[in-house]
N, C-alpha and C. Protein backbone atom coordinates (compact mmCIF):
# COMPACT_ATOMS: atom_id res chain seq x y z
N UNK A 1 53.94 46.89 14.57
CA UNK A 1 54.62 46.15 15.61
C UNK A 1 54.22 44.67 15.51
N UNK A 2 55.09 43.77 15.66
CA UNK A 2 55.05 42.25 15.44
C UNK A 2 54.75 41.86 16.97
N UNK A 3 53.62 40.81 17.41
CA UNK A 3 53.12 40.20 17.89
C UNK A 3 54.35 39.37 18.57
N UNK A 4 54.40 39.28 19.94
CA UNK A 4 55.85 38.14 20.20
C UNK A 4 55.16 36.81 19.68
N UNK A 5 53.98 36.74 19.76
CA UNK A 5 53.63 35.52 19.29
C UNK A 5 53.41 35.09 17.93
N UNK A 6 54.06 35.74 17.32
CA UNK A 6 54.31 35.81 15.54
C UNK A 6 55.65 36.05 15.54
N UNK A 7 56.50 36.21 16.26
CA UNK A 7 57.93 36.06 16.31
C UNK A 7 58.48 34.56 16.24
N UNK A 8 59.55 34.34 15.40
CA UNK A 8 60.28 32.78 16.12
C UNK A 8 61.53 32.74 17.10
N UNK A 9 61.11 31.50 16.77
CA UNK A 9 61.76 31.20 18.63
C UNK A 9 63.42 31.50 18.68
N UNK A 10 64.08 31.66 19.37
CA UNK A 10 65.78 32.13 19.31
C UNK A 10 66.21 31.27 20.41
N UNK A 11 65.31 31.24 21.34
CA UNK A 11 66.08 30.86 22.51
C UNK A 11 65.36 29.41 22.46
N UNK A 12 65.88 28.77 21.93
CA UNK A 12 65.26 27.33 21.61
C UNK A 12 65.84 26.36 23.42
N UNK A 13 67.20 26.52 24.20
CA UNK A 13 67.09 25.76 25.33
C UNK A 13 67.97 26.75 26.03
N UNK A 14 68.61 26.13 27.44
CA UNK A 14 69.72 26.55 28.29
C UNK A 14 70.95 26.52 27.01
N UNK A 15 71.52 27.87 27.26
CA UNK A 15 73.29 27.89 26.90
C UNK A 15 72.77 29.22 27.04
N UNK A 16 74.16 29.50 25.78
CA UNK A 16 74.76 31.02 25.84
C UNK A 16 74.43 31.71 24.79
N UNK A 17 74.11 33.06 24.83
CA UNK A 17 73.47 33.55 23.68
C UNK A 17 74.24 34.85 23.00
N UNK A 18 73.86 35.75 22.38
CA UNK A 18 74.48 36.61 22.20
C UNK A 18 73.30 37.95 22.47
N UNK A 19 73.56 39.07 22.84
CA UNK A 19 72.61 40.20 23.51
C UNK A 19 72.48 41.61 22.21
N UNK A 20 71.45 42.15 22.04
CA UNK A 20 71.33 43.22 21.02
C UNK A 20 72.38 44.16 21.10
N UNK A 21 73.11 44.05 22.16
CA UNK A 21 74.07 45.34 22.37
C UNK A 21 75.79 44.29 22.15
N UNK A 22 75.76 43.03 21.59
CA UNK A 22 76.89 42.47 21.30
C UNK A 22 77.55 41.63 23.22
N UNK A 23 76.59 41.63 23.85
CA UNK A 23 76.80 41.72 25.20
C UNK A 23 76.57 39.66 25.19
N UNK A 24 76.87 38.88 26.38
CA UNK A 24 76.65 37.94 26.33
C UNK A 24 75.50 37.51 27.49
N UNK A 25 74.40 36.83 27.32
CA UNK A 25 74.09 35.98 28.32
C UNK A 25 73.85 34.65 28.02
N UNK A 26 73.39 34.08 29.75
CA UNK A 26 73.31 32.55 29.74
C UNK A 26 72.13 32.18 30.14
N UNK A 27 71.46 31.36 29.66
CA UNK A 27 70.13 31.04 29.49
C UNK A 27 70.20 29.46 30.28
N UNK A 28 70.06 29.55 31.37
CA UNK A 28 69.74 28.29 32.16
C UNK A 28 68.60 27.47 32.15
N UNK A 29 67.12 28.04 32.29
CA UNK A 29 66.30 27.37 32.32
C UNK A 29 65.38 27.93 31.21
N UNK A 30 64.41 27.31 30.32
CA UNK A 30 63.41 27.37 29.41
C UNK A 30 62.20 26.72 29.72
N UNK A 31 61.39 27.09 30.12
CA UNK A 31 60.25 26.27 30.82
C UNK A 31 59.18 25.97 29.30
N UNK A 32 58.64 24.63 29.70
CA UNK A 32 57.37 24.42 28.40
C UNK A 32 58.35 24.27 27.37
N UNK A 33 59.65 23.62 27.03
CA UNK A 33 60.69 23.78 25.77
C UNK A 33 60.00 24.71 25.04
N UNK A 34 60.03 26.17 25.51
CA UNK A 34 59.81 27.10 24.51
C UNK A 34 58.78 27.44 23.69
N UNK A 35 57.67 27.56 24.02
CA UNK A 35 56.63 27.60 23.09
C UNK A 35 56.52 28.64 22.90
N UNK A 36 56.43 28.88 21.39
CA UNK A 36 56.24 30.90 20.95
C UNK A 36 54.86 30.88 21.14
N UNK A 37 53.83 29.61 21.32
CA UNK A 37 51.88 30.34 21.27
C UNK A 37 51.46 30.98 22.56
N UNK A 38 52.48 31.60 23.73
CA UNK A 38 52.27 31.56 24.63
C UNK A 38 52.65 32.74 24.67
N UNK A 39 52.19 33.90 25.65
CA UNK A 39 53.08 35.73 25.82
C UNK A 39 53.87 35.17 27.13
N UNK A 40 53.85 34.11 27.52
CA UNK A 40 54.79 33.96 28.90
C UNK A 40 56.02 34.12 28.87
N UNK A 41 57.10 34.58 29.63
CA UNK A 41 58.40 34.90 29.47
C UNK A 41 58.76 33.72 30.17
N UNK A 42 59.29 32.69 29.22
CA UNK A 42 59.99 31.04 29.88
C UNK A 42 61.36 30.85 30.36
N UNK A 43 61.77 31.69 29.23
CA UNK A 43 63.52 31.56 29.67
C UNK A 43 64.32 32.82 30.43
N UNK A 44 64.91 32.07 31.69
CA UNK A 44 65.65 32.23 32.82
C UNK A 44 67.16 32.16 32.65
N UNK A 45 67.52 33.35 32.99
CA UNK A 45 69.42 33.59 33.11
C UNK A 45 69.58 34.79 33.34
N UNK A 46 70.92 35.20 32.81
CA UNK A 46 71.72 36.02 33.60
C UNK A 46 72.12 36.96 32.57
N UNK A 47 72.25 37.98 32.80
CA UNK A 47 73.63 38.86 31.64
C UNK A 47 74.75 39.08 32.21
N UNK A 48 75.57 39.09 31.32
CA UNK A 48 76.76 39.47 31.99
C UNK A 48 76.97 40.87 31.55
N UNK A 49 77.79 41.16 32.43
CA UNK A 49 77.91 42.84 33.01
C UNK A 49 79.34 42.68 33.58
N UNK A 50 80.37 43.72 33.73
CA UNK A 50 81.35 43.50 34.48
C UNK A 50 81.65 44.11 35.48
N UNK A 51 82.05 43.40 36.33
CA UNK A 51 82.18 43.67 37.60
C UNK A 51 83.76 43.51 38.27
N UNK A 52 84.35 44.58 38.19
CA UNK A 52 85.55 44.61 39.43
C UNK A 52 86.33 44.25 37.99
N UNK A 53 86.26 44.74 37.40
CA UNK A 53 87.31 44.47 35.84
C UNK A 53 87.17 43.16 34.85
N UNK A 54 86.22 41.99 35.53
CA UNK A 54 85.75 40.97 34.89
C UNK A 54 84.40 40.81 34.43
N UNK A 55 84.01 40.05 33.06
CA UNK A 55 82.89 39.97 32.50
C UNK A 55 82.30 38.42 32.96
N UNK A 56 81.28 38.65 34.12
CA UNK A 56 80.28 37.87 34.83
C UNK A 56 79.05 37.87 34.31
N UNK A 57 78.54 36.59 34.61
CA UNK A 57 76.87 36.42 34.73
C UNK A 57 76.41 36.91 36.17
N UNK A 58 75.88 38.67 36.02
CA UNK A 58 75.35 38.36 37.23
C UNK A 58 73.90 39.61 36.97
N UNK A 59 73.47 39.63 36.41
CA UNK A 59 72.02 40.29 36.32
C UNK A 59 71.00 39.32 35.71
N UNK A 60 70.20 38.98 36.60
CA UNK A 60 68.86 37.87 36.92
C UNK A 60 67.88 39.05 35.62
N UNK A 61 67.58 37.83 34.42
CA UNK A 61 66.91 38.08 33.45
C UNK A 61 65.95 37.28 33.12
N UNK A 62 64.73 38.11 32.99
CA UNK A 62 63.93 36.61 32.05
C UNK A 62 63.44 37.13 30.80
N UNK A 63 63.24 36.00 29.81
CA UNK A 63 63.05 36.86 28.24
C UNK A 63 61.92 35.91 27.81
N UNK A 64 61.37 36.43 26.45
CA UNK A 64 60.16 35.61 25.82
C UNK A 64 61.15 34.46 24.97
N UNK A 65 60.42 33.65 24.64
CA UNK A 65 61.33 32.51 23.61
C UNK A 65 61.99 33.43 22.30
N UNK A 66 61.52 34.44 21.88
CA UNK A 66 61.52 35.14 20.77
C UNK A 66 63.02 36.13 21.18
N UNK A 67 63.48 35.84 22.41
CA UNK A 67 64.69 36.79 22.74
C UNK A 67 63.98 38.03 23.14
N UNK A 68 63.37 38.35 23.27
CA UNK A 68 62.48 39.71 23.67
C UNK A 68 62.36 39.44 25.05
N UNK A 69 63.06 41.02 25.95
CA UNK A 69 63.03 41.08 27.40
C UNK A 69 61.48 42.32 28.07
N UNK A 70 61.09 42.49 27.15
CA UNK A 70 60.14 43.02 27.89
C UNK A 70 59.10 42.83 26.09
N UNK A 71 57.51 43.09 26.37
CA UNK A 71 56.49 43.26 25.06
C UNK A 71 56.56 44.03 24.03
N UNK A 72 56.53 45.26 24.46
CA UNK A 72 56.64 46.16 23.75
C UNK A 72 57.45 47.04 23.33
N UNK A 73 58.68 47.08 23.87
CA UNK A 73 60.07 47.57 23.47
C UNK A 73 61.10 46.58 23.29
N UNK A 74 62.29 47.22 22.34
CA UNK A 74 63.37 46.26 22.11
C UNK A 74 64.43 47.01 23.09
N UNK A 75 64.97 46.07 23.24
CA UNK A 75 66.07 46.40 24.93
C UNK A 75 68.10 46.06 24.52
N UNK A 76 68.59 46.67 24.94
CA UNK A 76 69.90 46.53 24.66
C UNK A 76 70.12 44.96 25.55
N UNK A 77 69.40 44.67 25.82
CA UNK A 77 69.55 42.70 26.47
C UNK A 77 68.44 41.85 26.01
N UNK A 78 67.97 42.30 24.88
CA UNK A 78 67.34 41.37 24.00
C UNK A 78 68.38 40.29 23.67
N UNK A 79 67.62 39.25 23.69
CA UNK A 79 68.61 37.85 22.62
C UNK A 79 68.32 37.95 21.39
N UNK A 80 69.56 37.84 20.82
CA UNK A 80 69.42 37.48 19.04
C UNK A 80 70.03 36.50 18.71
N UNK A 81 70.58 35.91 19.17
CA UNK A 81 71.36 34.51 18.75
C UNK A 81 71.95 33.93 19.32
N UNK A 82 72.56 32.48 18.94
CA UNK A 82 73.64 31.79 19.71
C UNK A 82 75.14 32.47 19.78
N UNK A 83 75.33 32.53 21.06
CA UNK A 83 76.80 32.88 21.41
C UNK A 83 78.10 31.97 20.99
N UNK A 84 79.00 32.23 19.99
CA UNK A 84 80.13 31.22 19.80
C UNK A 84 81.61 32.17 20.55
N UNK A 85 81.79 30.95 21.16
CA UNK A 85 83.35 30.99 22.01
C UNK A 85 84.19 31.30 20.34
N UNK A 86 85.22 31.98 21.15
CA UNK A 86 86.23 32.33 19.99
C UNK A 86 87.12 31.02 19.09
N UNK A 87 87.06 30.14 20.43
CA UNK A 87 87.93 28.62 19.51
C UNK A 87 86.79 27.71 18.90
N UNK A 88 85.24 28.45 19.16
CA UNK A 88 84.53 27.55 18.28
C UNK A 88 84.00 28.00 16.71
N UNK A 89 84.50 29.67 16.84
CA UNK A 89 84.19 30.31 15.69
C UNK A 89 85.49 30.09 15.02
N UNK A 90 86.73 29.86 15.40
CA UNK A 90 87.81 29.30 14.48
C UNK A 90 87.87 28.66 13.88
C-alpha cells in the first residue's frame, strides 16, 4: 500500500475534476496550495449526484491532495483527474 504521502498531487487548486467511478466533482477550496508532505485532507467540494432527474453538486466532500477520500481505501469518489467540458475536449 502507497503512503498518501508518496502519492502526487491531482488536485493541484479549486475547479472540476473527474471521480473514480467517471462521476464529476468540484473542488472549491484547497487549503496550504496543496501540500502532499502533509496526511491532512485540504481540499473541499462537492460531488455531484443526481437529484430530481438533474446532475448537481450536492454531497459535501473532502479529499487528500492525492485525490484520495478516505487513507486507507480507494472510494468510487476518489479524484483522478481534471474534468473537461465536452466543447473543451472538442
Amino acid at each position: 500500500m502507497t503512503a498518501l504521502n508518496d502519492m502526487s498531487v491531482i488536485v493541484d487548486g479549486p475547479g472540476e475534476y473527474v471521480t473514480r467511478n467517471g462521476g464529476r466533482a468540484t473542488v472549491f477550496e484547497v487549503k496550504q496550495g496543496g501540500n502532499p508532505e502533509t496526511t491532512r485532507f485540504d481540499a473541499k467540494g462537492d460531488v455531484w449526484r443526481k437529484v430530481r432527474g438533474k446532475f448537481r453538486p450536492v454531497d459535501y466532500t473532502i479529499w487528500h491532495v492525492s485525490g484520495r477520500k478516505y487513507v486507507l481505501n480507494e472510494s468510487k469518489d476518489d479524484i483522478v483527474g481534471r474534468y473537461l467540458e465536452e466543447k473543451e475536449a472538442a
